[in-house]
PDB file of N, CA and C in Angstrom:
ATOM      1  N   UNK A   1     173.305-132.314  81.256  1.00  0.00           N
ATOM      2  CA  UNK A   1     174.713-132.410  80.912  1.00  0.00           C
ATOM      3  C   UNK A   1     175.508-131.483  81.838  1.00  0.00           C
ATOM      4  N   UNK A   2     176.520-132.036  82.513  1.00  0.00           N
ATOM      5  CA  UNK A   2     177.480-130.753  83.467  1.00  0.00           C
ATOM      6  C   UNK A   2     177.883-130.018  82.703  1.00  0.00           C
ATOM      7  N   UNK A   3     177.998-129.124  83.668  1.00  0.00           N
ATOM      8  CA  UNK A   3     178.388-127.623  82.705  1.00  0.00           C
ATOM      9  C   UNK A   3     179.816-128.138  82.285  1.00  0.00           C
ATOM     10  N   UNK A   4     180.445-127.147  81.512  1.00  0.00           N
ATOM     11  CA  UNK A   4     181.695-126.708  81.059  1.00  0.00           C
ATOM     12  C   UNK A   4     182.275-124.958  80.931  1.00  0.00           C
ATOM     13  N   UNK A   5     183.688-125.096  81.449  1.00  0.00           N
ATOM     14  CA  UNK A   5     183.911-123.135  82.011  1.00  0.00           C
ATOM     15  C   UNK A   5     185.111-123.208  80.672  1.00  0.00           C
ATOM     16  N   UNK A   6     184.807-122.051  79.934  1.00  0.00           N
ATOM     17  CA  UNK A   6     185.753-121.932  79.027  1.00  0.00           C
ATOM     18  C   UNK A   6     186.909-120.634  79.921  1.00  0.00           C
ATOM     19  N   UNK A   7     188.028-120.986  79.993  1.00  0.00           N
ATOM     20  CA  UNK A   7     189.049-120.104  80.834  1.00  0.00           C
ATOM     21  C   UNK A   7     190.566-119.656  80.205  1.00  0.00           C
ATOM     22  N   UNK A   8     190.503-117.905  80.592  1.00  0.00           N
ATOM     23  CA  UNK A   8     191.990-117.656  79.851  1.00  0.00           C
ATOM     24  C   UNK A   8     192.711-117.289  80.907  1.00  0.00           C
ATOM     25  N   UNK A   9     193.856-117.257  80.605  1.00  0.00           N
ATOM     26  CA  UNK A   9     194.733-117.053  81.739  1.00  0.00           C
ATOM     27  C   UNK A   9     195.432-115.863  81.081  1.00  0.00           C
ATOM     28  N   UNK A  10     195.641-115.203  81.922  1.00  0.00           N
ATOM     29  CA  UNK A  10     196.063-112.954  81.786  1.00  0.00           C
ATOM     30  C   UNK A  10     197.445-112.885  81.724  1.00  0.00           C
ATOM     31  N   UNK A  11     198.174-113.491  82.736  1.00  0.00           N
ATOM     32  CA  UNK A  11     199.640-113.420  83.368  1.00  0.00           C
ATOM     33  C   UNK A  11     200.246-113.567  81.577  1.00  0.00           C
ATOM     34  N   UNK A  12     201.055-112.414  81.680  1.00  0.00           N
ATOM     35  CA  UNK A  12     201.947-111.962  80.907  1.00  0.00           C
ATOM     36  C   UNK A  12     203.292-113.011  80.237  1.00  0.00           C
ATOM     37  N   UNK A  13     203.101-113.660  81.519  1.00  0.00           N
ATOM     38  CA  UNK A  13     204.423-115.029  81.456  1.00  0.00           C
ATOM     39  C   UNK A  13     203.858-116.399  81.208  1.00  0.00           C
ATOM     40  N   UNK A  14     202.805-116.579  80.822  1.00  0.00           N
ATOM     41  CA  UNK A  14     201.898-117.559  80.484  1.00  0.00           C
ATOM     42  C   UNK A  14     202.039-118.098  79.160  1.00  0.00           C
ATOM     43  N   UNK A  15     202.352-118.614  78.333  1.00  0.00           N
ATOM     44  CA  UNK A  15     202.100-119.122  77.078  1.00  0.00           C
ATOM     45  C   UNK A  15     200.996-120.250  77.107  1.00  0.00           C
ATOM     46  N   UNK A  16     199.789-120.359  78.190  1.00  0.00           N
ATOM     47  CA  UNK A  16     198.653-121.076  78.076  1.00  0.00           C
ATOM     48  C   UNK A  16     197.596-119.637  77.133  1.00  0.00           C
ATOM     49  N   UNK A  17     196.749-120.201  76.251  1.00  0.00           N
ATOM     50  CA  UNK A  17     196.260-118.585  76.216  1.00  0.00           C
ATOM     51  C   UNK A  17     194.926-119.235  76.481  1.00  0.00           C
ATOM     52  N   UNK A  18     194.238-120.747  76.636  1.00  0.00           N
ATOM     53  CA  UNK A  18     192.891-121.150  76.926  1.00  0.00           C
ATOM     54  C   UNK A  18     193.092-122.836  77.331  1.00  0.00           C
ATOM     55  N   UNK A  19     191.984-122.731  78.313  1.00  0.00           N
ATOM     56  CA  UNK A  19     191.404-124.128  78.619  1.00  0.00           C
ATOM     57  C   UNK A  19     190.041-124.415  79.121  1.00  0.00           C
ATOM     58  N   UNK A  20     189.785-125.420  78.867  1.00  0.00           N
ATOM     59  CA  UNK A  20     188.364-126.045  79.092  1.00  0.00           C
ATOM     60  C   UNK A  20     188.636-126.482  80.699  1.00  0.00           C
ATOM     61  N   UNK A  21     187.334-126.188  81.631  1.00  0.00           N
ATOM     62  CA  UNK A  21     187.490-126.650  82.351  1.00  0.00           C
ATOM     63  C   UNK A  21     185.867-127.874  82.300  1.00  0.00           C
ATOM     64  N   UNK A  22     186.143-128.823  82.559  1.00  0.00           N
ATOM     65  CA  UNK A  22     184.646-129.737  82.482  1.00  0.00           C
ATOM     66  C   UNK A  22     184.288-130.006  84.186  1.00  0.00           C
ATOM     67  N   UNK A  23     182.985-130.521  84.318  1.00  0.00           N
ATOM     68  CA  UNK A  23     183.103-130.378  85.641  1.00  0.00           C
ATOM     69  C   UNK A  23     181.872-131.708  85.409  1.00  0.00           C
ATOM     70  N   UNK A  24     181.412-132.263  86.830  1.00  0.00           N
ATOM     71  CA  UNK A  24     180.522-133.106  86.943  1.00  0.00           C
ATOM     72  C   UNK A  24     179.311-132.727  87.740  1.00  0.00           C
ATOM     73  N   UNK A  25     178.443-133.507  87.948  1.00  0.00           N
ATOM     74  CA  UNK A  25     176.739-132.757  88.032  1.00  0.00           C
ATOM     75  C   UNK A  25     177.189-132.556  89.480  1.00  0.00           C
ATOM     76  N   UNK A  26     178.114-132.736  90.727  1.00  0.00           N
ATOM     77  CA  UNK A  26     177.936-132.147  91.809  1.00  0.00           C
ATOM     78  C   UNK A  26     178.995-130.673  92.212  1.00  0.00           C
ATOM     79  N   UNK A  27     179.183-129.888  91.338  1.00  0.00           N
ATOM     80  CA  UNK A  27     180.112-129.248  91.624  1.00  0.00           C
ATOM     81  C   UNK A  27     179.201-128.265  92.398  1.00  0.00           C
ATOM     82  N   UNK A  28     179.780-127.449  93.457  1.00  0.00           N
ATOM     83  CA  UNK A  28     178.695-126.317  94.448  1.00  0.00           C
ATOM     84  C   UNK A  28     178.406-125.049  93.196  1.00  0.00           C
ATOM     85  N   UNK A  29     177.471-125.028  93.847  1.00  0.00           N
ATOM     86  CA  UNK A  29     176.722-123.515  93.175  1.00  0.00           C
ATOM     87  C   UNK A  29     177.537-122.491  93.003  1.00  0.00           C
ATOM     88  N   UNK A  30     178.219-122.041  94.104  1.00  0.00           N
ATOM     89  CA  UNK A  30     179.380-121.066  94.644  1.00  0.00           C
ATOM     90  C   UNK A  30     180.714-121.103  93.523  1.00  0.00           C
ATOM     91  N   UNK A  31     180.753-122.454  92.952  1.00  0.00           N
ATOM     92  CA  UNK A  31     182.169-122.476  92.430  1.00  0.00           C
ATOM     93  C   UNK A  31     181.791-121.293  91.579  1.00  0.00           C
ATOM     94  N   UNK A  32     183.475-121.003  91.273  1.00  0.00           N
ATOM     95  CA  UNK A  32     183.946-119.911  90.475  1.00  0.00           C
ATOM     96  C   UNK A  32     184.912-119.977  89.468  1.00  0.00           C
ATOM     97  N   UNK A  33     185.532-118.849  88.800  1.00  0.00           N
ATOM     98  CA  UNK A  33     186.655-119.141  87.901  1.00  0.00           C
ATOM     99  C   UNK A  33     187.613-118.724  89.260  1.00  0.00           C
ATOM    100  N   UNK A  34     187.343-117.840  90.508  1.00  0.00           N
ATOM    101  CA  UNK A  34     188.346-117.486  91.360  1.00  0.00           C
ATOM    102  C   UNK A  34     189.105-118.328  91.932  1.00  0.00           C
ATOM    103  N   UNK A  35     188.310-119.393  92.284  1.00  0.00           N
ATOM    104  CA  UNK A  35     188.444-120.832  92.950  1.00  0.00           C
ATOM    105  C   UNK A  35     189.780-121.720  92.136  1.00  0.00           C
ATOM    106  N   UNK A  36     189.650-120.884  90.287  1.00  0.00           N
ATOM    107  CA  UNK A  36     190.720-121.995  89.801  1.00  0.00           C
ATOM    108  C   UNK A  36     192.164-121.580  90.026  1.00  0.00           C
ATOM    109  N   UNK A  37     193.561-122.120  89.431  1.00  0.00           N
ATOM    110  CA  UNK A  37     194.465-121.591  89.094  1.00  0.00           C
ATOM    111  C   UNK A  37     195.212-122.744  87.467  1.00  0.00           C
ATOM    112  N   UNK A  38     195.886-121.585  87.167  1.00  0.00           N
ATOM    113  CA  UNK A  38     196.146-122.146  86.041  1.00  0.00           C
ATOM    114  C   UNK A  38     197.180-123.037  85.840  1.00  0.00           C
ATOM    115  N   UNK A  39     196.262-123.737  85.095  1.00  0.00           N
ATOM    116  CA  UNK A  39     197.290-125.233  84.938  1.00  0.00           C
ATOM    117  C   UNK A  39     198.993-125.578  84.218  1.00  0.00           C
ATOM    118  N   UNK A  40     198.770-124.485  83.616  1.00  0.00           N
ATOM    119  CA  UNK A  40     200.601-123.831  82.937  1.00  0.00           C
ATOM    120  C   UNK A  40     201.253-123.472  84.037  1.00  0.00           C
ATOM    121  N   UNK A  41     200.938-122.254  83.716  1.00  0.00           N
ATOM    122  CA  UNK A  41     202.153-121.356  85.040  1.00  0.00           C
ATOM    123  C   UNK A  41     201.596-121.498  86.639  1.00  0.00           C
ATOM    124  N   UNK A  42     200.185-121.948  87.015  1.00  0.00           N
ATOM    125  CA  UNK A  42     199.781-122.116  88.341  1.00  0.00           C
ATOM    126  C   UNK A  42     199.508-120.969  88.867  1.00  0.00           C
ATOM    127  N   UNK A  43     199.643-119.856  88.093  1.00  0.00           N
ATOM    128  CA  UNK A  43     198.610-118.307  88.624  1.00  0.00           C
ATOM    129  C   UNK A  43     197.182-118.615  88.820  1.00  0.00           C
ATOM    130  N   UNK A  44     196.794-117.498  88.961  1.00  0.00           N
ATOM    131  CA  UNK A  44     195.723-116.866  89.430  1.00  0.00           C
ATOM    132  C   UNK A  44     194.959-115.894  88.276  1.00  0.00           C
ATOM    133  N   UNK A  45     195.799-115.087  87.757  1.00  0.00           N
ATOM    134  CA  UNK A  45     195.090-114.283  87.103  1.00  0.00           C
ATOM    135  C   UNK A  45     194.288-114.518  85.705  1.00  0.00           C
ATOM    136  N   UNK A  46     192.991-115.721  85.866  1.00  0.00           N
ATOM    137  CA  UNK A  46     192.416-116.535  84.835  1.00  0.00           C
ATOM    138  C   UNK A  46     190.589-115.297  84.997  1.00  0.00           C
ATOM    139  N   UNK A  47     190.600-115.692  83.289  1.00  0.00           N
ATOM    140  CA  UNK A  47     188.918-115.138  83.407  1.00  0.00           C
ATOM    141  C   UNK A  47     188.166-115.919  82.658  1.00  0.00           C
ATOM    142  N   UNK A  48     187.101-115.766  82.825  1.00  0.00           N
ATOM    143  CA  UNK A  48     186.168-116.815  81.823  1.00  0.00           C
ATOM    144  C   UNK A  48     185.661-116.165  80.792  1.00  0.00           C
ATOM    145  N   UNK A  49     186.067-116.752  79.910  1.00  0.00           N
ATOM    146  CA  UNK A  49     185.656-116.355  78.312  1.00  0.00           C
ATOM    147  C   UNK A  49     184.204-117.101  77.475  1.00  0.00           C
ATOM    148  N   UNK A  50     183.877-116.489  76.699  1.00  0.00           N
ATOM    149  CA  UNK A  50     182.743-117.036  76.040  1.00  0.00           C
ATOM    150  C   UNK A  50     183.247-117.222  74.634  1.00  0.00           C
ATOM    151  N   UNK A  51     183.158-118.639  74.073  1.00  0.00           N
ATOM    152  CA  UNK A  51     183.471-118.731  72.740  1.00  0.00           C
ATOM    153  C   UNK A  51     182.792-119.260  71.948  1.00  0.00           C
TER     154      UNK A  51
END
């Protein structure tokens, strides 16, 4: 089953406070949460959470 990245976003001006990211069986090894940006406000400052 492809993974799935559970992700919060930090930025102060954000009213996203979580999202799922799903992914498919070829995503690179390398990917990261650094790689994302957030889909609300389009920052950067996202971390991956465990829930």
């Amino acid at each position: 089953m492809p993974s799935t990245m559970e992700v919060k976003c930090e930025s102060d001006d954000c009213e996203l406070d979580m999202f799922e990211n799903h992914y498919t069986y070829d995503v690179p090894d390398d990917h990261a949460v650094e790689d994302l940006s957030c889909p609300y406000c389009g920052g950067s400052d996202l971390v991956e959470i465990e829930v």
